[in-house]
PDB file of N, CA and C in Angstrom:
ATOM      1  N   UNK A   1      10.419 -38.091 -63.336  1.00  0.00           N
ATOM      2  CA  UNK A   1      11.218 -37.979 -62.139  1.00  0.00           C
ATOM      3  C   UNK A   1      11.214 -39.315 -61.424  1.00  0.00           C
ATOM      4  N   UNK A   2      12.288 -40.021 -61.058  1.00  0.00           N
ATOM      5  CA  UNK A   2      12.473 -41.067 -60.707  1.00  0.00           C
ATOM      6  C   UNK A   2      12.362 -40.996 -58.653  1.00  0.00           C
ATOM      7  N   UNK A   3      12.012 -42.055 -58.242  1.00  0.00           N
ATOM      8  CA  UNK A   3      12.042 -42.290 -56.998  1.00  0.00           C
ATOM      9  C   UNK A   3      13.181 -40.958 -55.930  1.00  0.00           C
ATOM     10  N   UNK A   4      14.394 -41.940 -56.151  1.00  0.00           N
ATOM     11  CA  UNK A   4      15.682 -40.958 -56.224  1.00  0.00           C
ATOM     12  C   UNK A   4      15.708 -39.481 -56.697  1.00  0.00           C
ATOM     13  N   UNK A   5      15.319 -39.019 -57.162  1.00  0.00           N
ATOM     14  CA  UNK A   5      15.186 -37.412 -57.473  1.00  0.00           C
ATOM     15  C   UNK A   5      14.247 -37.024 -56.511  1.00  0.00           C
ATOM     16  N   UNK A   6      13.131 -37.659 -56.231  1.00  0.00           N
ATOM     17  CA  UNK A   6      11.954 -37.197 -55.110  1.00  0.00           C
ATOM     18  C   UNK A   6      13.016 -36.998 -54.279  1.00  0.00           C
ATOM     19  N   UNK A   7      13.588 -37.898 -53.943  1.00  0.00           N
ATOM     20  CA  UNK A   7      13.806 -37.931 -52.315  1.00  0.00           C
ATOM     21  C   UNK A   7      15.066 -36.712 -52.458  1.00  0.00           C
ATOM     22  N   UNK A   8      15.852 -36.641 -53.195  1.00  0.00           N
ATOM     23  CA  UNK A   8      16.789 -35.505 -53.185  1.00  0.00           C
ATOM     24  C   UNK A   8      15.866 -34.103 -53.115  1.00  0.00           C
ATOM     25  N   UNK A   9      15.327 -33.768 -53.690  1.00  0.00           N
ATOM     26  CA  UNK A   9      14.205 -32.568 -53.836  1.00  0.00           C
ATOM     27  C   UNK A   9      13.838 -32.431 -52.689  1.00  0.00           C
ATOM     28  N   UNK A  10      13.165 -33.792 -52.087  1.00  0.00           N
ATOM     29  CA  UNK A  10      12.641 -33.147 -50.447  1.00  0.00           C
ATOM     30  C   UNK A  10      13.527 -33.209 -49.748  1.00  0.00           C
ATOM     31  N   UNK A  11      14.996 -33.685 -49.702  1.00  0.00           N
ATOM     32  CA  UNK A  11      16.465 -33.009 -49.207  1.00  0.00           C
ATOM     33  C   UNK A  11      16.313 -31.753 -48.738  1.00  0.00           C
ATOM     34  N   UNK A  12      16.854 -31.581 -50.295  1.00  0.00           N
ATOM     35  CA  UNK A  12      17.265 -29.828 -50.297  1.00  0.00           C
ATOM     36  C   UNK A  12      15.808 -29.011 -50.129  1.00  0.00           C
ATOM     37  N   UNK A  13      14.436 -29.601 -50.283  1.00  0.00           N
ATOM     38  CA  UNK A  13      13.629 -28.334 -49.766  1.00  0.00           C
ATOM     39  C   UNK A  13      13.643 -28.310 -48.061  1.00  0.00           C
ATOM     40  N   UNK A  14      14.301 -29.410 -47.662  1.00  0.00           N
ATOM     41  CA  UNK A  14      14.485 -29.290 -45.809  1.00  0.00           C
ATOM     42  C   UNK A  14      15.171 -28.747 -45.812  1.00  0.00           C
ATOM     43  N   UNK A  15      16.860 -29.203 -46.389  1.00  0.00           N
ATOM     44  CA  UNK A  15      17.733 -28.401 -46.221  1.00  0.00           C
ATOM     45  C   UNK A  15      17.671 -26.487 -46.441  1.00  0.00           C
ATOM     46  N   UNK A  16      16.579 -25.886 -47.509  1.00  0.00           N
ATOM     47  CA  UNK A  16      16.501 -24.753 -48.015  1.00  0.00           C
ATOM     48  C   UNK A  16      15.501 -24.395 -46.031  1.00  0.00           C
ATOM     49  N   UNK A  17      14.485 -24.945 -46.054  1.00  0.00           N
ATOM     50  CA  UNK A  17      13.749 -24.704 -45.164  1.00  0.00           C
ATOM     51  C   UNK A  17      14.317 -24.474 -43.761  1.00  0.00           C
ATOM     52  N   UNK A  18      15.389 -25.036 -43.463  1.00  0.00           N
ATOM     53  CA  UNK A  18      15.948 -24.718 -42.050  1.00  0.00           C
ATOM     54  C   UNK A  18      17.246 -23.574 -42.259  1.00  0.00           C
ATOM     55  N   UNK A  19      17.593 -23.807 -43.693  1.00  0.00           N
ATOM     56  CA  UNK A  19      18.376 -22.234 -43.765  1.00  0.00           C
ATOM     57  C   UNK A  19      17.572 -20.905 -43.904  1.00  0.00           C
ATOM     58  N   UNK A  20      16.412 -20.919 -44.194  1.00  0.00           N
ATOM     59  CA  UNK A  20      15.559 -19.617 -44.333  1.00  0.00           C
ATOM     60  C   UNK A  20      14.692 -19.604 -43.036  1.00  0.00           C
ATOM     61  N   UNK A  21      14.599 -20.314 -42.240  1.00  0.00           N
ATOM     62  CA  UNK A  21      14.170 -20.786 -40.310  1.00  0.00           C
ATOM     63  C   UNK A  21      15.211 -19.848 -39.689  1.00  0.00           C
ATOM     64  N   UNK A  22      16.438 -20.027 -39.983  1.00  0.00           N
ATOM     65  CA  UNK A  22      17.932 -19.585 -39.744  1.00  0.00           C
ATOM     66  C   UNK A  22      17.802 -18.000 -39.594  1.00  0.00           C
ATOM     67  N   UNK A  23      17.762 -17.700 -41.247  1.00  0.00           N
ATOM     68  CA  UNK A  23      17.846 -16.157 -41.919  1.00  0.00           C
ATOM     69  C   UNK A  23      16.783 -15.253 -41.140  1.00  0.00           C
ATOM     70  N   UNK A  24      15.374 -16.383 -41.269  1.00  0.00           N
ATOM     71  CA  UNK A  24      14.436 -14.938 -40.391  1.00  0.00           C
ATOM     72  C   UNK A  24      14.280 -14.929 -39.020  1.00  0.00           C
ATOM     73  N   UNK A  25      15.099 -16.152 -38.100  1.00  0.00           N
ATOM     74  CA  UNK A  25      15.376 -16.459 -36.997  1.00  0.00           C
ATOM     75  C   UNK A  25      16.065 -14.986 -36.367  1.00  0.00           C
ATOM     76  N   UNK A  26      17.178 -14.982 -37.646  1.00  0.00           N
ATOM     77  CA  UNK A  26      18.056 -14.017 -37.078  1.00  0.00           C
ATOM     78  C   UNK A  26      17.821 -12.198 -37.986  1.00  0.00           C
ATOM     79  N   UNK A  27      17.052 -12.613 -38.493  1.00  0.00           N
ATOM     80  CA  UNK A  27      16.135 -10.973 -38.997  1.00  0.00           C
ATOM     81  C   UNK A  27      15.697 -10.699 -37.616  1.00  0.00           C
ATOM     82  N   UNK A  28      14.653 -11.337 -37.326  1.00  0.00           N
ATOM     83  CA  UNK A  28      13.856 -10.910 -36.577  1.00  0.00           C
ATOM     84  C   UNK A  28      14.352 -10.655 -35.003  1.00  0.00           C
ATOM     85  N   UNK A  29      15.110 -12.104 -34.231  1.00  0.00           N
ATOM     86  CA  UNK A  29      15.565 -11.538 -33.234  1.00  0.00           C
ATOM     87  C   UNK A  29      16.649 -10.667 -33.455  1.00  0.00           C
ATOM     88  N   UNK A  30      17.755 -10.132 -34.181  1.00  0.00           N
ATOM     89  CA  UNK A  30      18.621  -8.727 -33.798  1.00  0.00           C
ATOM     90  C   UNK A  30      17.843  -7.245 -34.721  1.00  0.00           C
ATOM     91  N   UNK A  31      18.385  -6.412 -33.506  1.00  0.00           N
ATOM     92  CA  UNK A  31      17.417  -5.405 -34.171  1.00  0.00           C
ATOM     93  C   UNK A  31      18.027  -4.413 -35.107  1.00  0.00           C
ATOM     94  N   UNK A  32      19.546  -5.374 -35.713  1.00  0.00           N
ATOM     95  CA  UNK A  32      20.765  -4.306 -36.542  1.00  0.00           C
ATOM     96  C   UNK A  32      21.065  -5.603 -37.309  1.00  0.00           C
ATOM     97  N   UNK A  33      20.116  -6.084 -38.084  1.00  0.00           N
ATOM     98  CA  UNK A  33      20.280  -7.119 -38.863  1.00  0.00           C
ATOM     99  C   UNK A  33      21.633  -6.356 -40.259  1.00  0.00           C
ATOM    100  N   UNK A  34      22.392  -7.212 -40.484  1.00  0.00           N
ATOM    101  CA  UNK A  34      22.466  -6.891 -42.409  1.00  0.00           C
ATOM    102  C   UNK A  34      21.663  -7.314 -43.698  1.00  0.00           C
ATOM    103  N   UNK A  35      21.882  -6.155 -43.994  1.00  0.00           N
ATOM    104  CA  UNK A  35      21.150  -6.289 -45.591  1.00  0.00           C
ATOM    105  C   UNK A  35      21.653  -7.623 -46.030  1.00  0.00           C
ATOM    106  N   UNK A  36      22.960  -8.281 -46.184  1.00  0.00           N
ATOM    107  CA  UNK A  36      23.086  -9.372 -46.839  1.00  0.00           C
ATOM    108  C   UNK A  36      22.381 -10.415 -46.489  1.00  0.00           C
ATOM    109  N   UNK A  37      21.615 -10.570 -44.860  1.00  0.00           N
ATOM    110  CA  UNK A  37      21.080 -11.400 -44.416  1.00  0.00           C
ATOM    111  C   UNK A  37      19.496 -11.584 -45.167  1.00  0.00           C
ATOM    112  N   UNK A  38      18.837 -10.287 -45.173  1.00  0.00           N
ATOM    113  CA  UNK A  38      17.718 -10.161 -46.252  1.00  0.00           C
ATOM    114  C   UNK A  38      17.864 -10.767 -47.007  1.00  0.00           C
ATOM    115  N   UNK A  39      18.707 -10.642 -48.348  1.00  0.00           N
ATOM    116  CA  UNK A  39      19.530 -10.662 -49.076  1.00  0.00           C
ATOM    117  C   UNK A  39      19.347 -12.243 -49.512  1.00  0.00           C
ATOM    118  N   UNK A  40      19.972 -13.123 -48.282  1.00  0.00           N
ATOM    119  CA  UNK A  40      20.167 -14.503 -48.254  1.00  0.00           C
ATOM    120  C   UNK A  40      18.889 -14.950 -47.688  1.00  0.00           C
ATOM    121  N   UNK A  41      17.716 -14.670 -47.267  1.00  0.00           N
ATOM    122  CA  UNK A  41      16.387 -15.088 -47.069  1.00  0.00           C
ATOM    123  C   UNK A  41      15.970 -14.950 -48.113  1.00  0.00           C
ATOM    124  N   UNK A  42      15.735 -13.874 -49.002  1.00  0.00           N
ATOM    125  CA  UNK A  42      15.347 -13.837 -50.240  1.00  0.00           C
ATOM    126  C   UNK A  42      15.708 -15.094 -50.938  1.00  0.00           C
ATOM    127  N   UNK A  43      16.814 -15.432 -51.677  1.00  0.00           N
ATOM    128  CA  UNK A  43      17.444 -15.744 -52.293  1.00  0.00           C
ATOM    129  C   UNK A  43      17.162 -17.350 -51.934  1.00  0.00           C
ATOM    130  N   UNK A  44      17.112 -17.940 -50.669  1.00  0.00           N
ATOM    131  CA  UNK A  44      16.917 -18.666 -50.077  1.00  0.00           C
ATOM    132  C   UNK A  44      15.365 -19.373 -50.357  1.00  0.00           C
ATOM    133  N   UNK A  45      14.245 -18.309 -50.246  1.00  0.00           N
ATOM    134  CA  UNK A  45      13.100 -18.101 -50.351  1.00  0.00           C
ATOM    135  C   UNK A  45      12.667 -18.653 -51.479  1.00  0.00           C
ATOM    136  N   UNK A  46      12.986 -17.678 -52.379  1.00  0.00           N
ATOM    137  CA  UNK A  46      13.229 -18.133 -53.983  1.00  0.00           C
ATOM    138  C   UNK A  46      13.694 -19.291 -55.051  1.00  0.00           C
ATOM    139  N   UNK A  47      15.039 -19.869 -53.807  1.00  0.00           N
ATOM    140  CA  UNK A  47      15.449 -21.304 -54.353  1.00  0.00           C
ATOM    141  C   UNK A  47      14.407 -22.329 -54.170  1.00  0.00           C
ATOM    142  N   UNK A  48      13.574 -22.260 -52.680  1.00  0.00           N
ATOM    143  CA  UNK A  48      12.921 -23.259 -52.375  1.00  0.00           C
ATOM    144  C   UNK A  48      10.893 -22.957 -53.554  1.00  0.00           C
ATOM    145  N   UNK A  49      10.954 -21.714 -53.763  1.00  0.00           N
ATOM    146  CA  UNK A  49       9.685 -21.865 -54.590  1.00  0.00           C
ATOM    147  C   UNK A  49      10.249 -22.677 -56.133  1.00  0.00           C
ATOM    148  N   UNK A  50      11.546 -22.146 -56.779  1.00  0.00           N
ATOM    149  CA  UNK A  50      11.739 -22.314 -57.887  1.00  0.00           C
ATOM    150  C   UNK A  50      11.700 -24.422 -58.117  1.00  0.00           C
ATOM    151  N   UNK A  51      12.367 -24.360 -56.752  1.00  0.00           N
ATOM    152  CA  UNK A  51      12.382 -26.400 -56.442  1.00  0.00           C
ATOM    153  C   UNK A  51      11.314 -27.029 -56.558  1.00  0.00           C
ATOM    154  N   UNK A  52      10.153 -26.507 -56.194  1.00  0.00           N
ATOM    155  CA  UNK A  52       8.903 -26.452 -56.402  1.00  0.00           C
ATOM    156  C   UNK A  52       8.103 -26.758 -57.309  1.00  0.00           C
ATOM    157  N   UNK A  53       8.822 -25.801 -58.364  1.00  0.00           N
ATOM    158  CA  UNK A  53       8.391 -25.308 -60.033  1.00  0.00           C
ATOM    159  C   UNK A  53       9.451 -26.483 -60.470  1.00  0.00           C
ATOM    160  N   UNK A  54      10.300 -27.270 -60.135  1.00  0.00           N
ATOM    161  CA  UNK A  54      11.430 -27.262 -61.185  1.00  0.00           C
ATOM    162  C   UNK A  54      11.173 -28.666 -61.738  1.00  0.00           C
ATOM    163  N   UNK A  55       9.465 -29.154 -61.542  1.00  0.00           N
ATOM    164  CA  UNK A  55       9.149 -29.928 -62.430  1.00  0.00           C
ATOM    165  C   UNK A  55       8.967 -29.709 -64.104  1.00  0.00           C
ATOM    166  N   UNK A  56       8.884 -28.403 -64.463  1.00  0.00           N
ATOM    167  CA  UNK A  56       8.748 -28.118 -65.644  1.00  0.00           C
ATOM    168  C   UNK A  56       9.619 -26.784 -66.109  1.00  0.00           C
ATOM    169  N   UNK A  57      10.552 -26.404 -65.120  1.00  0.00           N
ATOM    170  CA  UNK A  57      11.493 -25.575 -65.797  1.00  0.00           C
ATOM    171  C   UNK A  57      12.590 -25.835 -65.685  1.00  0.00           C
ATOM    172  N   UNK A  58      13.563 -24.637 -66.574  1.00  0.00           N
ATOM    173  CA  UNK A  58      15.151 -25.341 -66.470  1.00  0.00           C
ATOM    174  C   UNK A  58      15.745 -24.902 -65.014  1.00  0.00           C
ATOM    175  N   UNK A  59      16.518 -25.365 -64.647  1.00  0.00           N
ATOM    176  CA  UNK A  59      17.338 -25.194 -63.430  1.00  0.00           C
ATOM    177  C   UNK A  59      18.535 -24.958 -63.135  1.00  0.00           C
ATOM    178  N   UNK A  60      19.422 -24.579 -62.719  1.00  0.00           N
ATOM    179  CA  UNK A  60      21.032 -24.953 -62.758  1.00  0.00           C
ATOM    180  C   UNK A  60      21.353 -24.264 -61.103  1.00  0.00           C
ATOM    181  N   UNK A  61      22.699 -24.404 -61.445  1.00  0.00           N
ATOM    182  CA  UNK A  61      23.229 -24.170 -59.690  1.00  0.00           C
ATOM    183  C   UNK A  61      24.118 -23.050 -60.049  1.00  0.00           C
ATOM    184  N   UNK A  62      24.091 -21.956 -59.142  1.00  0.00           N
ATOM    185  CA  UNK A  62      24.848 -20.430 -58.877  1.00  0.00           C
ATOM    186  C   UNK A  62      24.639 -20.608 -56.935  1.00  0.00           C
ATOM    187  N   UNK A  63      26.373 -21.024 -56.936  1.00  0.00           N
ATOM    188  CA  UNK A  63      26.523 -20.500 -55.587  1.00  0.00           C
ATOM    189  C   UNK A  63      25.793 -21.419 -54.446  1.00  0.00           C
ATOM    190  N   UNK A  64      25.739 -22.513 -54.492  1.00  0.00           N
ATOM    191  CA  UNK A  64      24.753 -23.342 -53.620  1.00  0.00           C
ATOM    192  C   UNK A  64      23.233 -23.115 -53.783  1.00  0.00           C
ATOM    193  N   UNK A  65      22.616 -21.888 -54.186  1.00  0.00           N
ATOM    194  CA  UNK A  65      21.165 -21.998 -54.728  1.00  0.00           C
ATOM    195  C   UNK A  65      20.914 -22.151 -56.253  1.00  0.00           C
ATOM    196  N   UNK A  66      19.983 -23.248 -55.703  1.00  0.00           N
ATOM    197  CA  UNK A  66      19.290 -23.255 -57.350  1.00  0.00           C
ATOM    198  C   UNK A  66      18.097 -22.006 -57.617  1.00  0.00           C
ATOM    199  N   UNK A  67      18.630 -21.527 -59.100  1.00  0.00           N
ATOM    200  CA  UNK A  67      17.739 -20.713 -59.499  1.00  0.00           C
ATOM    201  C   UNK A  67      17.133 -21.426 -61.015  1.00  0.00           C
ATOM    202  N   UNK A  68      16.308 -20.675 -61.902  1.00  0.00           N
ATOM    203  CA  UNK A  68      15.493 -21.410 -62.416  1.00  0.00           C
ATOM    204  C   UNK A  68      15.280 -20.304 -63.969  1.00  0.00           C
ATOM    205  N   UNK A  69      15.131 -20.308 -64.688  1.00  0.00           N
ATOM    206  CA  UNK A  69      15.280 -19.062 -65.766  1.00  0.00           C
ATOM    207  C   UNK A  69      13.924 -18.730 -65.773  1.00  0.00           C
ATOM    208  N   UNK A  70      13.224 -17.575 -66.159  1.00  0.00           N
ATOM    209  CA  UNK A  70      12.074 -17.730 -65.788  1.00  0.00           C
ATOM    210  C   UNK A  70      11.098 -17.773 -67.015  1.00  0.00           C
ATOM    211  N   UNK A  71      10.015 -17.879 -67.056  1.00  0.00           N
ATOM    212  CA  UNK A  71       8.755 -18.071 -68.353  1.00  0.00           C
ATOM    213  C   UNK A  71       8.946 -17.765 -68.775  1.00  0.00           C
ATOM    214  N   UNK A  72       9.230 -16.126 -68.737  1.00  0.00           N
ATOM    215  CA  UNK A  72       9.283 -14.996 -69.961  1.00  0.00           C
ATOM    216  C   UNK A  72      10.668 -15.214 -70.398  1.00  0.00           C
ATOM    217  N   UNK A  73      11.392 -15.669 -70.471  1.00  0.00           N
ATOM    218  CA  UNK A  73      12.531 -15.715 -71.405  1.00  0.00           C
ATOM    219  C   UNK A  73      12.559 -17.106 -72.395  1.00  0.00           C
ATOM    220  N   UNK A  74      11.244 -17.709 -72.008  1.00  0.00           N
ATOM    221  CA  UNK A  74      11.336 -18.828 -73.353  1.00  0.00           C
ATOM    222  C   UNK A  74      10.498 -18.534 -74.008  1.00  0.00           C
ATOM    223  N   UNK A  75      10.933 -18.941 -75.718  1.00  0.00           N
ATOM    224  CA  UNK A  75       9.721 -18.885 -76.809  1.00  0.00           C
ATOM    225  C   UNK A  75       8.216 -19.018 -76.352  1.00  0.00           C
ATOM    226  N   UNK A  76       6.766 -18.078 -76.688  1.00  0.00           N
ATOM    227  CA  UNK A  76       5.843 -18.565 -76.138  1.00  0.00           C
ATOM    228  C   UNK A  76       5.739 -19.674 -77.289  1.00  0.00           C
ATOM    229  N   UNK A  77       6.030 -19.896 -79.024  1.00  0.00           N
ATOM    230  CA  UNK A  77       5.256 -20.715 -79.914  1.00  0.00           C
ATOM    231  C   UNK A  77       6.328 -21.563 -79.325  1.00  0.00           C
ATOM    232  N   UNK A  78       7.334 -22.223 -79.007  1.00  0.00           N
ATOM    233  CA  UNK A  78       8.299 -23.258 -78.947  1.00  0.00           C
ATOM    234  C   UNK A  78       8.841 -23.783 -78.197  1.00  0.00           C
ATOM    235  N   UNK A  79       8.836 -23.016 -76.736  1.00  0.00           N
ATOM    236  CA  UNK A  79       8.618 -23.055 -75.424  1.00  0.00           C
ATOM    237  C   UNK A  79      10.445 -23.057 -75.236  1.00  0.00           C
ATOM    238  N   UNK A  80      11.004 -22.806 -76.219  1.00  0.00           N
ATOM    239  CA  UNK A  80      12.766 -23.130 -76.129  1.00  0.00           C
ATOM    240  C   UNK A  80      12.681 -22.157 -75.446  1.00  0.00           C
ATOM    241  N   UNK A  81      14.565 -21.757 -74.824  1.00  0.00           N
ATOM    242  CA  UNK A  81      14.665 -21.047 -73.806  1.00  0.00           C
ATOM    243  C   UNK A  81      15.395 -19.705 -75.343  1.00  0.00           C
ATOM    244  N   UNK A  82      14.825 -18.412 -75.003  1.00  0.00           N
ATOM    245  CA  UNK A  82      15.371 -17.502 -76.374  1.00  0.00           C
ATOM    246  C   UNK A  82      16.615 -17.452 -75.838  1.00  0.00           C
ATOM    247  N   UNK A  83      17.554 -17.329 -77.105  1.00  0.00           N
ATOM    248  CA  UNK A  83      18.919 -16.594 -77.015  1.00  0.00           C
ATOM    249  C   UNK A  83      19.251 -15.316 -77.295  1.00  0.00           C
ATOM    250  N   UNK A  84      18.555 -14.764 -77.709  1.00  0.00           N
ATOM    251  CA  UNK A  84      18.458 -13.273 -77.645  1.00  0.00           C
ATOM    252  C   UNK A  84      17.231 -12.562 -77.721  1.00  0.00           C
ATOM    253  N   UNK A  85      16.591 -12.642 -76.048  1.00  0.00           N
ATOM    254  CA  UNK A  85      15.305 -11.978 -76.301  1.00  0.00           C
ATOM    255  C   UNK A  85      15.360 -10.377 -76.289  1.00  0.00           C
ATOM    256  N   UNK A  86      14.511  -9.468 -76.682  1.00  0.00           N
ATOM    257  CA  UNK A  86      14.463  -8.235 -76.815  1.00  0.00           C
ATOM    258  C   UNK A  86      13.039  -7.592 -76.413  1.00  0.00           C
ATOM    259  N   UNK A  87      12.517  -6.830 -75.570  1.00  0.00           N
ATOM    260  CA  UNK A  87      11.891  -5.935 -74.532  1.00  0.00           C
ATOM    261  C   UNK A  87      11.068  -5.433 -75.972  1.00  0.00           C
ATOM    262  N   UNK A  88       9.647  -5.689 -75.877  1.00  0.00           N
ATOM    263  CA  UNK A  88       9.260  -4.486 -77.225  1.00  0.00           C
ATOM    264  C   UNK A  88       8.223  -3.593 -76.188  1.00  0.00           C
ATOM    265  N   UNK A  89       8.225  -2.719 -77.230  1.00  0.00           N
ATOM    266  CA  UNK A  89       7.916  -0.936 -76.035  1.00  0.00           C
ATOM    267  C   UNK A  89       6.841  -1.581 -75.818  1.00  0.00           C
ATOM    268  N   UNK A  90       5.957  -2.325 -75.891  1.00  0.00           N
ATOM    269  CA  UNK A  90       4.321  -2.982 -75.207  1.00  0.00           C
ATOM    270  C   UNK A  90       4.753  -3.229 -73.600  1.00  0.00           C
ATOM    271  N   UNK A  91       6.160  -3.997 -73.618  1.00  0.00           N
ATOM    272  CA  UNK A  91       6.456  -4.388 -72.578  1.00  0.00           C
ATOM    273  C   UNK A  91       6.812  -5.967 -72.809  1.00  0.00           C
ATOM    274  N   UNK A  92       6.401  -6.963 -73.741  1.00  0.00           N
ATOM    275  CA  UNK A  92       6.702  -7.820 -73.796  1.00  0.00           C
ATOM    276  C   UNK A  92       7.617  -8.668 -74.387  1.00  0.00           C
ATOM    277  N   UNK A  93       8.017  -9.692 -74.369  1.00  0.00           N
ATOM    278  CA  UNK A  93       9.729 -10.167 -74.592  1.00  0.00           C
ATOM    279  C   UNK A  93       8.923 -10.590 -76.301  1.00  0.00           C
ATOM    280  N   UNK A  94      10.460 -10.711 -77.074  1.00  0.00           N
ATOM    281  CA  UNK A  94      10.224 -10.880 -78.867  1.00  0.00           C
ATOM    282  C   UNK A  94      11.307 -11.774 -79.170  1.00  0.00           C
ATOM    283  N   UNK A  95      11.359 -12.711 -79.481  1.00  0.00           N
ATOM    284  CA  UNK A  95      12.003 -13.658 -80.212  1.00  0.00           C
ATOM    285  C   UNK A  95      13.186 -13.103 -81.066  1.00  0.00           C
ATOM    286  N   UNK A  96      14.450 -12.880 -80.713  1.00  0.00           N
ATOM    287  CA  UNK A  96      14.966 -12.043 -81.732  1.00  0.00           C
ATOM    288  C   UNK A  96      16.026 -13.325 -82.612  1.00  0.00           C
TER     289      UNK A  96
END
């Protein structure tokens, strides 16, 4: 990660940080919040842990948040991301 990428990263984790300041600003003071507002704290919440992580995972952009694919959907022997993983009744993902 180069100089320039730091400083973008701690950008958008300010920028993520004063929009989720925002979201529970306004959870908390109205007492007839919307669900979408949850919704967008979550989501919000989530972009700024995944930014976090996104020294060693993949990343991409949906909608102004970055989300992040998560562990369990990459190979554990190869660490690639699977293209068709499959649920085995143990519970755990299988290389298909």
């Amino acid at each position: 990660m180069t100089k320039t990428d730091g400083g973008a990263m701690a950008a958008r984790a300010m920028e993520l940080k004063k929009e989720l300041w925002r979201l529970v600003k306004e959870i908390v003071d109205e007492d007839d919040y919307m669900v979408q507002t949850a919704d967008q704290a979550i989501t919000t919440l989530c972009s700024l842990k995944y930014l976090k992580q996104s020294n060693n995972t993949l990343s991409f952009k949906l909608d102004d948040h970055a989300f992040t694919v998560p562990q369990e959907f990459r190979c554990p022997i190869s660490k690639e991301l699977m293209k068709d993983p499959v649920v085995l009744a143990t519970g755990q993902f299988q290389y298909a």
